[in-house]
N, C-alpha and C. Protein backbone atom coordinates (compact mmCIF):
# COMPACT_ATOMS: atom_id res chain seq x y z
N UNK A 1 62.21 69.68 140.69
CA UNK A 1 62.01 68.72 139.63
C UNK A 1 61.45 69.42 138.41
N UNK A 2 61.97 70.00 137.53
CA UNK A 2 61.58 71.04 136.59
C UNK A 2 62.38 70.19 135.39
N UNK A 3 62.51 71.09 134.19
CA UNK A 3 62.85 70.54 132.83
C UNK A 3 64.22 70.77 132.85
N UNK A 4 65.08 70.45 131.68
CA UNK A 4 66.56 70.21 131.43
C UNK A 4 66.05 70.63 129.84
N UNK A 5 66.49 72.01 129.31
CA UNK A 5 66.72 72.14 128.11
C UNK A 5 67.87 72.45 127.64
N UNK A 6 67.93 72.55 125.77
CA UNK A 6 69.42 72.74 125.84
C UNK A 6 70.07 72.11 124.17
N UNK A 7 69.30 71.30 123.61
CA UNK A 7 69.45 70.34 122.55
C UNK A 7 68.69 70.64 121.67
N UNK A 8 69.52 70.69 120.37
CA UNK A 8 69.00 71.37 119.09
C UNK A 8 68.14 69.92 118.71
N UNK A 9 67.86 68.81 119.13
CA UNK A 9 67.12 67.93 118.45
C UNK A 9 66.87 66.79 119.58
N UNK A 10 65.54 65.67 119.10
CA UNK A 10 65.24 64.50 120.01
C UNK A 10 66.21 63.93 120.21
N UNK A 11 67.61 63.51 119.31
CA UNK A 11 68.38 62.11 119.12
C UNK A 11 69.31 62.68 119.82
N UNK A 12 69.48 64.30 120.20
CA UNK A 12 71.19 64.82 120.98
C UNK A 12 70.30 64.32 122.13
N UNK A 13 69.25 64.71 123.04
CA UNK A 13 68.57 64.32 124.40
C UNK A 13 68.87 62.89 124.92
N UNK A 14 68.38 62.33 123.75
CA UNK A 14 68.78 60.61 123.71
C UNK A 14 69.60 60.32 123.77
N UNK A 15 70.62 60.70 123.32
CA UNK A 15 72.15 60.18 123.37
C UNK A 15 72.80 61.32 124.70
N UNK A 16 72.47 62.28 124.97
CA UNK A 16 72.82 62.79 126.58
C UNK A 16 71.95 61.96 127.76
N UNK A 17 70.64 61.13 127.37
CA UNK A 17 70.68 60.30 128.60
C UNK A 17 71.27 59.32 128.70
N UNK A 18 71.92 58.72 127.24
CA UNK A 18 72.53 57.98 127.24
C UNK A 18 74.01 57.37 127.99
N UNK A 19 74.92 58.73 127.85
CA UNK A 19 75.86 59.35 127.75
C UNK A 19 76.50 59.10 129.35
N UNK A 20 75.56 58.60 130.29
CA UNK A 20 75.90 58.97 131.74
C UNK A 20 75.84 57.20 132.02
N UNK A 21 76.38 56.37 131.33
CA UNK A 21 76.13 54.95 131.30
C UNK A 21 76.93 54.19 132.39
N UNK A 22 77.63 54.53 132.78
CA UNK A 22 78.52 54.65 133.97
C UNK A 22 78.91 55.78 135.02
N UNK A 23 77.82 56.40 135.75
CA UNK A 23 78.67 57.17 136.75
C UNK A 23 77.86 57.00 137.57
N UNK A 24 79.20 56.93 138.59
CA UNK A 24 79.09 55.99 139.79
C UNK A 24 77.84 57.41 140.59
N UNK A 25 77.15 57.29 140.91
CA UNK A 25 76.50 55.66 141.91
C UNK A 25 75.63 54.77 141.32
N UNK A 26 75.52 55.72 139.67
CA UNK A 26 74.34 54.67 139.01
C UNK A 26 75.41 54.11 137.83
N UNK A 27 74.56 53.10 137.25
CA UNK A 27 75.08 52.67 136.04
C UNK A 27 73.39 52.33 135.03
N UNK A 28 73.47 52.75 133.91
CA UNK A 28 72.46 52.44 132.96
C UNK A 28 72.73 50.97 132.53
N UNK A 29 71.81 49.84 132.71
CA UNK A 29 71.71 49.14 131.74
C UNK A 29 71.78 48.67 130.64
N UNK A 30 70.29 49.34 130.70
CA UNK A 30 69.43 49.62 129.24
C UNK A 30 68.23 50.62 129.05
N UNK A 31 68.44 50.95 127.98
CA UNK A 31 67.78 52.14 127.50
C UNK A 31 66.56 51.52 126.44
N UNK A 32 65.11 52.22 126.34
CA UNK A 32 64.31 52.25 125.44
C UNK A 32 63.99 53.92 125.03
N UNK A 33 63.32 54.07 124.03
CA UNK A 33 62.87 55.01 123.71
C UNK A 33 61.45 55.00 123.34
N UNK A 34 60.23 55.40 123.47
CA UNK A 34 59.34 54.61 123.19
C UNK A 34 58.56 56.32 123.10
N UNK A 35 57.89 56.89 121.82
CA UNK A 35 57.54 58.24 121.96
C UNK A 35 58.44 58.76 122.27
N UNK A 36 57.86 59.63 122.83
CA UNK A 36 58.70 60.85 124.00
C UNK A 36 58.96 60.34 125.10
N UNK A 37 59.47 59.09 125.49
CA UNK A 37 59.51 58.66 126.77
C UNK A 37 61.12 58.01 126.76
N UNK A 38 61.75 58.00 127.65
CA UNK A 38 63.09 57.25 127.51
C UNK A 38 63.40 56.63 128.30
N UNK A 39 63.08 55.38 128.78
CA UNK A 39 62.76 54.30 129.83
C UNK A 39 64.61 54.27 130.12
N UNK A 40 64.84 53.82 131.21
CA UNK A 40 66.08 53.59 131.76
C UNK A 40 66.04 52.48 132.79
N UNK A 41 66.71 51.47 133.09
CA UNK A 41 67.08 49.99 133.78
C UNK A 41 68.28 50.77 134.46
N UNK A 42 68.10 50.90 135.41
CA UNK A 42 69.48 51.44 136.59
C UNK A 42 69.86 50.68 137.37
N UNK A 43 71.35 50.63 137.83
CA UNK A 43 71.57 49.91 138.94
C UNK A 43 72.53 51.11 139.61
N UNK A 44 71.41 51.10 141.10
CA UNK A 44 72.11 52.32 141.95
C UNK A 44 73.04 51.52 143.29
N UNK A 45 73.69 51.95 143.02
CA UNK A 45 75.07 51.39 143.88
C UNK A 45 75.30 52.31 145.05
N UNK A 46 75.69 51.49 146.11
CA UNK A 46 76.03 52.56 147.38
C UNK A 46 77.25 53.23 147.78
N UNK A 47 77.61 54.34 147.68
CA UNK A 47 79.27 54.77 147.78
C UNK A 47 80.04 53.90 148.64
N UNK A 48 81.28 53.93 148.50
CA UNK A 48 82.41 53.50 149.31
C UNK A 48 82.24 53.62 150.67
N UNK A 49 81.83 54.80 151.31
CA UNK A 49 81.85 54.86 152.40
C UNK A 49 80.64 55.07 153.32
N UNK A 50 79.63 54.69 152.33
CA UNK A 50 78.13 54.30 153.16
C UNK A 50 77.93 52.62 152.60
N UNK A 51 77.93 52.14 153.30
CA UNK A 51 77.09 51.04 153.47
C UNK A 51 75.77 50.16 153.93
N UNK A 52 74.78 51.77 153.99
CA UNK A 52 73.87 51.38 154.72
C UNK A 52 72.96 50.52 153.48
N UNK A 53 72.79 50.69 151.97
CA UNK A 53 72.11 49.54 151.52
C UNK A 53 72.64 48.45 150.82
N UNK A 54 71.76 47.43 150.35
CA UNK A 54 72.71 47.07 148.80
C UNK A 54 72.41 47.24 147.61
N UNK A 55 73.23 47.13 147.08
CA UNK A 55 72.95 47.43 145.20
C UNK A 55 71.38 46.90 144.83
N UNK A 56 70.49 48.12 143.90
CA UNK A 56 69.64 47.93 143.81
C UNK A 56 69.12 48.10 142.41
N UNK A 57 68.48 47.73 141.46
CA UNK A 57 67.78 48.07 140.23
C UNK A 57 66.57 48.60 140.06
N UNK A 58 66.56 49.69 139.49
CA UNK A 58 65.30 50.46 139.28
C UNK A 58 65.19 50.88 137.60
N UNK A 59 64.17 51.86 137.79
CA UNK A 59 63.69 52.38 136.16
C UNK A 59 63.79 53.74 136.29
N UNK A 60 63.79 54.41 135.60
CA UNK A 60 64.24 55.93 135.31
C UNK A 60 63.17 56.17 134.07
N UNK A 61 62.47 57.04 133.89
CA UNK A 61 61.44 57.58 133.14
C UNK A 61 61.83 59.22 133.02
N UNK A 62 62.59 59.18 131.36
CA UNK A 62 62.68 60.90 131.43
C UNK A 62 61.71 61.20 130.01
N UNK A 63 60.77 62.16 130.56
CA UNK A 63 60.04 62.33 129.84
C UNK A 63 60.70 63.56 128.57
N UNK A 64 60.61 63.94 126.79
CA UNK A 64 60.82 64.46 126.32
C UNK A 64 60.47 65.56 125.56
N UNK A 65 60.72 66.86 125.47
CA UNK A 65 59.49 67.80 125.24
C UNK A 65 60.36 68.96 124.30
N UNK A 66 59.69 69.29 123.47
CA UNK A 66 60.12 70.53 122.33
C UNK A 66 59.49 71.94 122.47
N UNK A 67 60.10 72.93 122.73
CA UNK A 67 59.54 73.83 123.44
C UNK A 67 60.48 75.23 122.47
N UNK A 68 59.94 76.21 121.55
CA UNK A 68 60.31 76.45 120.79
C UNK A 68 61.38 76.54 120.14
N UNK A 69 61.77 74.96 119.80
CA UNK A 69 62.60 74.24 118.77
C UNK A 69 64.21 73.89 119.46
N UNK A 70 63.60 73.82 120.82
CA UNK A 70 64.70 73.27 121.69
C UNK A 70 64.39 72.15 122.49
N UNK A 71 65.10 71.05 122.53
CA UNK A 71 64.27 70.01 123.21
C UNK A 71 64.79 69.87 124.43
N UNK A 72 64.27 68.81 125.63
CA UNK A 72 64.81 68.70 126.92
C UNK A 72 64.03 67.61 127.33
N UNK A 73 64.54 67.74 128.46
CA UNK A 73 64.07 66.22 129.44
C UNK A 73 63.55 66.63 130.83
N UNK A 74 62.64 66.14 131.60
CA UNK A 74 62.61 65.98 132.69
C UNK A 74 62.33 64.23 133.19
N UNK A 75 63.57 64.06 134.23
CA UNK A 75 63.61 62.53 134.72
C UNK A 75 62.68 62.24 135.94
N UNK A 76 62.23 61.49 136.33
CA UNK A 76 61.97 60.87 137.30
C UNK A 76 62.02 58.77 137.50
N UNK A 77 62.07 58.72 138.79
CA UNK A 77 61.95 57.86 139.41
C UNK A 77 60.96 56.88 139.69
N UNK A 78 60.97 55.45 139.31
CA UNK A 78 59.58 54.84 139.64
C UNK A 78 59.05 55.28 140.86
N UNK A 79 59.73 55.55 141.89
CA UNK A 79 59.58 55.54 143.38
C UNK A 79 58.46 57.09 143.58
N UNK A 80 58.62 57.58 142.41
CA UNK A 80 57.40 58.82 142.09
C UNK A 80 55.90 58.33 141.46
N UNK A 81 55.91 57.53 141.39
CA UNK A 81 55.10 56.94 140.59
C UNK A 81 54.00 57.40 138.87
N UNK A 82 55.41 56.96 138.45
CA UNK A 82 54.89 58.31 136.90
C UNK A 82 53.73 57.97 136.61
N UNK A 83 53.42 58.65 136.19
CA UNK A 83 51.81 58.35 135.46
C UNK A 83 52.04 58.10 133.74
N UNK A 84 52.99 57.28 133.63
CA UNK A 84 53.26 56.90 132.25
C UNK A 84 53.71 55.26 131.99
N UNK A 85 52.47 54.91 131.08
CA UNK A 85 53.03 53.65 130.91
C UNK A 85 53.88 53.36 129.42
N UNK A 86 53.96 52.13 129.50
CA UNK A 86 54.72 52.24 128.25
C UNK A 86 56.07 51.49 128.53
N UNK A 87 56.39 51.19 129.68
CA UNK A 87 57.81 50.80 129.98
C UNK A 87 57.83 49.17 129.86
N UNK A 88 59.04 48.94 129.04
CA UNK A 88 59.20 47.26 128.47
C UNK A 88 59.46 46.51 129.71
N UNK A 89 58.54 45.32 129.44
CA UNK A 89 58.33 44.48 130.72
C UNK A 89 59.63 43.78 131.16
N UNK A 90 60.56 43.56 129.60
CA UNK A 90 62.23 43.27 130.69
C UNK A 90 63.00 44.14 131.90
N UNK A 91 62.33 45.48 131.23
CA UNK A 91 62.83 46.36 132.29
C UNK A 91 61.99 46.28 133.54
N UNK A 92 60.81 45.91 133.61
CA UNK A 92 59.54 45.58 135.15
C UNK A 92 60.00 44.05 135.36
N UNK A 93 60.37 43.48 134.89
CA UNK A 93 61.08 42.07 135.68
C UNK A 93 62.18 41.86 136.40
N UNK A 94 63.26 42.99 135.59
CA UNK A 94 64.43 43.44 136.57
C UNK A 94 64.51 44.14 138.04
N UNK A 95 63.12 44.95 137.87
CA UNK A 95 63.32 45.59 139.18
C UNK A 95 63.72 44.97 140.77
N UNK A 96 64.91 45.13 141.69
CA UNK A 96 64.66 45.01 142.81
C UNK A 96 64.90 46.41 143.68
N UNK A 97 64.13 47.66 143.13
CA UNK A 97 63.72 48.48 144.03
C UNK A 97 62.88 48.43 145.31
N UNK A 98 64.09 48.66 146.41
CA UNK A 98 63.31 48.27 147.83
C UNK A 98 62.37 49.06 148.03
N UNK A 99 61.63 50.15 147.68
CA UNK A 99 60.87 51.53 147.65
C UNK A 99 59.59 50.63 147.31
N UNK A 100 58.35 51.07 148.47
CA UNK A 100 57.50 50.70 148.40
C UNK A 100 56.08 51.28 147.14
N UNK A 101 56.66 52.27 146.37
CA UNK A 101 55.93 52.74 145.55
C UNK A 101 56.29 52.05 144.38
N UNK A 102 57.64 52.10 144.68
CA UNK A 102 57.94 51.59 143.46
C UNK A 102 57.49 50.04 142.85
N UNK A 103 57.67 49.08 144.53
CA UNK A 103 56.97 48.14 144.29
C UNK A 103 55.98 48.29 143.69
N UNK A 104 55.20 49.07 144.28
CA UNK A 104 53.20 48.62 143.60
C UNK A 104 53.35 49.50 142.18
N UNK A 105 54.15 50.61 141.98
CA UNK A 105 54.04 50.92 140.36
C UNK A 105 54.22 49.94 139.48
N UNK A 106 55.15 48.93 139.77
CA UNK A 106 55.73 47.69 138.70
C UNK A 106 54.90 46.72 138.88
N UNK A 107 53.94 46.27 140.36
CA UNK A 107 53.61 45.37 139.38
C UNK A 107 52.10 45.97 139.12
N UNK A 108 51.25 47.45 138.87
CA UNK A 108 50.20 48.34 138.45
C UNK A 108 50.41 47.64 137.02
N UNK A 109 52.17 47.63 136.62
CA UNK A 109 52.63 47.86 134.86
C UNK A 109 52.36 46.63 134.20
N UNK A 110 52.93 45.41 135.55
CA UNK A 110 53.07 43.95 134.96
C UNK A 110 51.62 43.68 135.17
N UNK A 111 50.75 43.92 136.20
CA UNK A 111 49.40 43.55 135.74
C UNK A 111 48.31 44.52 135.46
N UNK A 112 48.03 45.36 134.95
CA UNK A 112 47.01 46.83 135.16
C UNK A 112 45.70 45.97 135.29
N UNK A 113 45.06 46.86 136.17
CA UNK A 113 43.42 46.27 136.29
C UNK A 113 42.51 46.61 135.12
N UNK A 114 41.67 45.72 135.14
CA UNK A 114 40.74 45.61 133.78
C UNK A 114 40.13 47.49 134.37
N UNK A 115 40.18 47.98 132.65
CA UNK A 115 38.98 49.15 133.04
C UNK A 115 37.90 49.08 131.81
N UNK A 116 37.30 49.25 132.71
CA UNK A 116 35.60 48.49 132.35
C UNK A 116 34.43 49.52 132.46
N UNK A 117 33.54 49.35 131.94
CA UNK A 117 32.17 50.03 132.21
C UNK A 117 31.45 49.69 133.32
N UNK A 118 31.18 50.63 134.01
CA UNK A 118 30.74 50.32 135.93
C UNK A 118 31.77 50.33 137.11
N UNK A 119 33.12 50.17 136.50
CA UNK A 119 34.06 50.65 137.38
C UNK A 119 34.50 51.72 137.78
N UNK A 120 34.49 52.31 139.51
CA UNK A 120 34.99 53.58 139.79
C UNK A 120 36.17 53.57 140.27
N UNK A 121 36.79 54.75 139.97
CA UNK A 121 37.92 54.88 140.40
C UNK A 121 38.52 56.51 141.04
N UNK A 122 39.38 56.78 141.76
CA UNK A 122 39.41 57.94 142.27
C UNK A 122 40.46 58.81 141.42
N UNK A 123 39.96 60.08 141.53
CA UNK A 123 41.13 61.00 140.78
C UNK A 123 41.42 61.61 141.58
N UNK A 124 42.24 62.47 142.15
CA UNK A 124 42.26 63.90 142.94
C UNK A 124 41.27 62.93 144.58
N UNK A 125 40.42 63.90 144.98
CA UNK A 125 39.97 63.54 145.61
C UNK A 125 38.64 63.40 145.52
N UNK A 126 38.33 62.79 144.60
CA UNK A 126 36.30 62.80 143.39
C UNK A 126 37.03 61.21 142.75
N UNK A 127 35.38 60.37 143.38
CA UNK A 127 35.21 59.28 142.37
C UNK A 127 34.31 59.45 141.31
N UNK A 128 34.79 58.62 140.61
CA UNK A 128 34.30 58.69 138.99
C UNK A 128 33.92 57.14 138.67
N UNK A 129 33.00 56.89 137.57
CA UNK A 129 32.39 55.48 137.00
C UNK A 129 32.77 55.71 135.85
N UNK A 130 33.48 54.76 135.36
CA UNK A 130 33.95 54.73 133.91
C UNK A 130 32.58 54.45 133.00
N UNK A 131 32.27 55.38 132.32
CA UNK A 131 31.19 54.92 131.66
C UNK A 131 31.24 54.63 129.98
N UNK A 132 32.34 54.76 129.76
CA UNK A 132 33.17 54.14 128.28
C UNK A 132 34.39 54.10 128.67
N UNK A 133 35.18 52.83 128.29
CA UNK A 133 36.44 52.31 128.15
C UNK A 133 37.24 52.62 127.69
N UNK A 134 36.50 52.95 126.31
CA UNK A 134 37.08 52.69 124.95
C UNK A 134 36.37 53.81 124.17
N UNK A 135 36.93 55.49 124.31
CA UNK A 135 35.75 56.44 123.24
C UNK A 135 36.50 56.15 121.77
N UNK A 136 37.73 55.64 121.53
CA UNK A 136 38.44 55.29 119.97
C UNK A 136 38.53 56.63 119.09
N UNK A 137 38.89 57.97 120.25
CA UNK A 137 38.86 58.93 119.14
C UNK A 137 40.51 59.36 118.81
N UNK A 138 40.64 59.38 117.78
CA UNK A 138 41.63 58.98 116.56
C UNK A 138 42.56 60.26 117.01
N UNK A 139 43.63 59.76 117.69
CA UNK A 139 45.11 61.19 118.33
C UNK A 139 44.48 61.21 119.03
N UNK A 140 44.03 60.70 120.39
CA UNK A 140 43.74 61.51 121.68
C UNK A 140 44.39 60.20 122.69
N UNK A 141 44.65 60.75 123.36
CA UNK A 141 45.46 60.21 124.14
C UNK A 141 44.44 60.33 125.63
N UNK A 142 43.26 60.95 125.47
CA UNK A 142 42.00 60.76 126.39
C UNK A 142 40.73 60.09 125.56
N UNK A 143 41.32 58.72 126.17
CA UNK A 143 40.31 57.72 125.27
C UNK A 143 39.18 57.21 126.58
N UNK A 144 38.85 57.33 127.61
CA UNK A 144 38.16 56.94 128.42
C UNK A 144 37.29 58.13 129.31
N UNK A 145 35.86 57.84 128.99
CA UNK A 145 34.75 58.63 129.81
C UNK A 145 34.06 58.07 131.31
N UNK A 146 34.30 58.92 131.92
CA UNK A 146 33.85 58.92 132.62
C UNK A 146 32.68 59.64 133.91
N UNK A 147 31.86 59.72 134.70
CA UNK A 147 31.09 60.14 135.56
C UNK A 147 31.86 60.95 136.88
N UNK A 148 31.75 61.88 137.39
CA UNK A 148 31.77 62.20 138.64
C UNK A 148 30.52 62.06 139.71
N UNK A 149 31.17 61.43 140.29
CA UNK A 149 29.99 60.81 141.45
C UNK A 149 29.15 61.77 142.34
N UNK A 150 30.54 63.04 142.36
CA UNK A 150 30.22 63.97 142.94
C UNK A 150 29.39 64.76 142.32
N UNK A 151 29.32 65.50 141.01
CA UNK A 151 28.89 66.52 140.16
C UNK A 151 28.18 66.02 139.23
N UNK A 152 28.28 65.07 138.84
CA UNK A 152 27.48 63.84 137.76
C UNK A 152 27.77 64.47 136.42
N UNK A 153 28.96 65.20 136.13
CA UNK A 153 29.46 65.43 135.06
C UNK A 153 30.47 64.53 134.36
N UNK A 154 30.34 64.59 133.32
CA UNK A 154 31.23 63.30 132.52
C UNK A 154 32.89 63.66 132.00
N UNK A 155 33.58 63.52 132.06
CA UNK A 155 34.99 63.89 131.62
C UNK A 155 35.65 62.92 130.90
N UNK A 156 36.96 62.95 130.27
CA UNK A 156 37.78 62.14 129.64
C UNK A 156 38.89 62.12 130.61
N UNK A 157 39.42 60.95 130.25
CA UNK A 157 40.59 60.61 130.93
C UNK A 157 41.10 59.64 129.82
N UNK A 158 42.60 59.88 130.54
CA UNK A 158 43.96 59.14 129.91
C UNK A 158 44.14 57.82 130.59
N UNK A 159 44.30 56.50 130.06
CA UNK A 159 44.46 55.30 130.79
C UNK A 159 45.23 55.06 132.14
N UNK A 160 46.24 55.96 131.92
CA UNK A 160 47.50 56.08 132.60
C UNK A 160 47.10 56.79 134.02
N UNK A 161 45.70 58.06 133.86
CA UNK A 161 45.46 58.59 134.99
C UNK A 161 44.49 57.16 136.06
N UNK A 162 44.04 56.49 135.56
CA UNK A 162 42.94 55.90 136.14
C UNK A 162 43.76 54.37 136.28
N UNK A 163 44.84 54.06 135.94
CA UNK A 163 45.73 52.56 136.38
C UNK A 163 46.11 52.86 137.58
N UNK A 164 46.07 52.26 138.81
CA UNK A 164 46.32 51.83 140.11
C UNK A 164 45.53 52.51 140.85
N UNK A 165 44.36 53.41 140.76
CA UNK A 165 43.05 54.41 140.90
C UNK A 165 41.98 53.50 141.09
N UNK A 166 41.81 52.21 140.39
CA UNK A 166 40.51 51.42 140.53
C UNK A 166 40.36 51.30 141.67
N UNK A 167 38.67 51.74 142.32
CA UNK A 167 38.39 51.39 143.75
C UNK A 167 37.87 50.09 143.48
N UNK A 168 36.31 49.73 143.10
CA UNK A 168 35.60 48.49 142.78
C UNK A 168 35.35 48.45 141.56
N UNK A 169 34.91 47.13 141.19
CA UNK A 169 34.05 47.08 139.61
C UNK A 169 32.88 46.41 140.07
N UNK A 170 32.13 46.53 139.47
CA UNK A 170 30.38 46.06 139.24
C UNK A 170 30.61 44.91 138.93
């Protein structure tokens, strides 16, 4: 599961994930673009000569990256459980991915738990107490402080690391 480079710009990437809108076993929906993120609505279909499931709808998350002045993609699967939110809730209402990760990623998306001050949650294998919610510092995409329970050192975190992570709240 590594990168796909190859494209002199963001909009050729976009229009090559685009580009695969029909082939069989999947078919694209619908597409968002949202950042660097390129949300995908799939419907994965079972070949001709397996019949072991039935037609199913999922999300596709290919993330997008510029790497000296060549861009690329790496895709994954809800059923991985990205650590990226951001994906439009028509596309989390469609889902009937039978994949049990995938279940609890969609509805992590359709409902995320409050994160709060006094709430811990696990990273890795170290709980942490959110001890700001909200640090509001301007381009950071690590807007939330928190405690290690273990080391009693404080760190930042990204919203996205600490959604479906909540153990309790106070």
């Amino acid at each position: 599961m590594g990168w796909t480079f190859g494209w002199s710009s963001k909009e050729a990437v976009v229009d090559h994930l685009g580009c695969t809108k029909d082939c069989f076993p999947h078919k694209i929906l619908k597409q968002s673009t949202r950042g660097n993120v390129v949300w995908q609505l799939v419907q994965i279909n079972p070949r001709p000569e397996n019949d072991l499931f039935e037609p199913f709808v999922t999300i596709w998350c290919n993330l997008l990256q510029n790497m000296e002045g060549e861009w690329g993609y790496k895709d994954m699967g809800i059923s991985a459980g990205p650590n990226y939110s951001g994906c439009p809730k028509t596309f989390l209402k469609a889902v009937t991915d039978p994949d049990e990760s995938a279940k609890a990623w969609v509805e992590i998306e359709l409902n995320p738990p409050k994160i709060e001050a006094g709430a811990f949650f696990r990273f890795g294998a170290e709980d942490y107490e959110i001890i700001n919610p909200n640090l509001g510092i301007k381009g950071s995409a690590y807007s939330i402080s928190a405690k290690s329970t273990l080391t009693g050192k404080t760190y930042r975190f990204k919203k996205s690391q600490i959604l479906g992570n909540i153990i309790t709240s106070e």
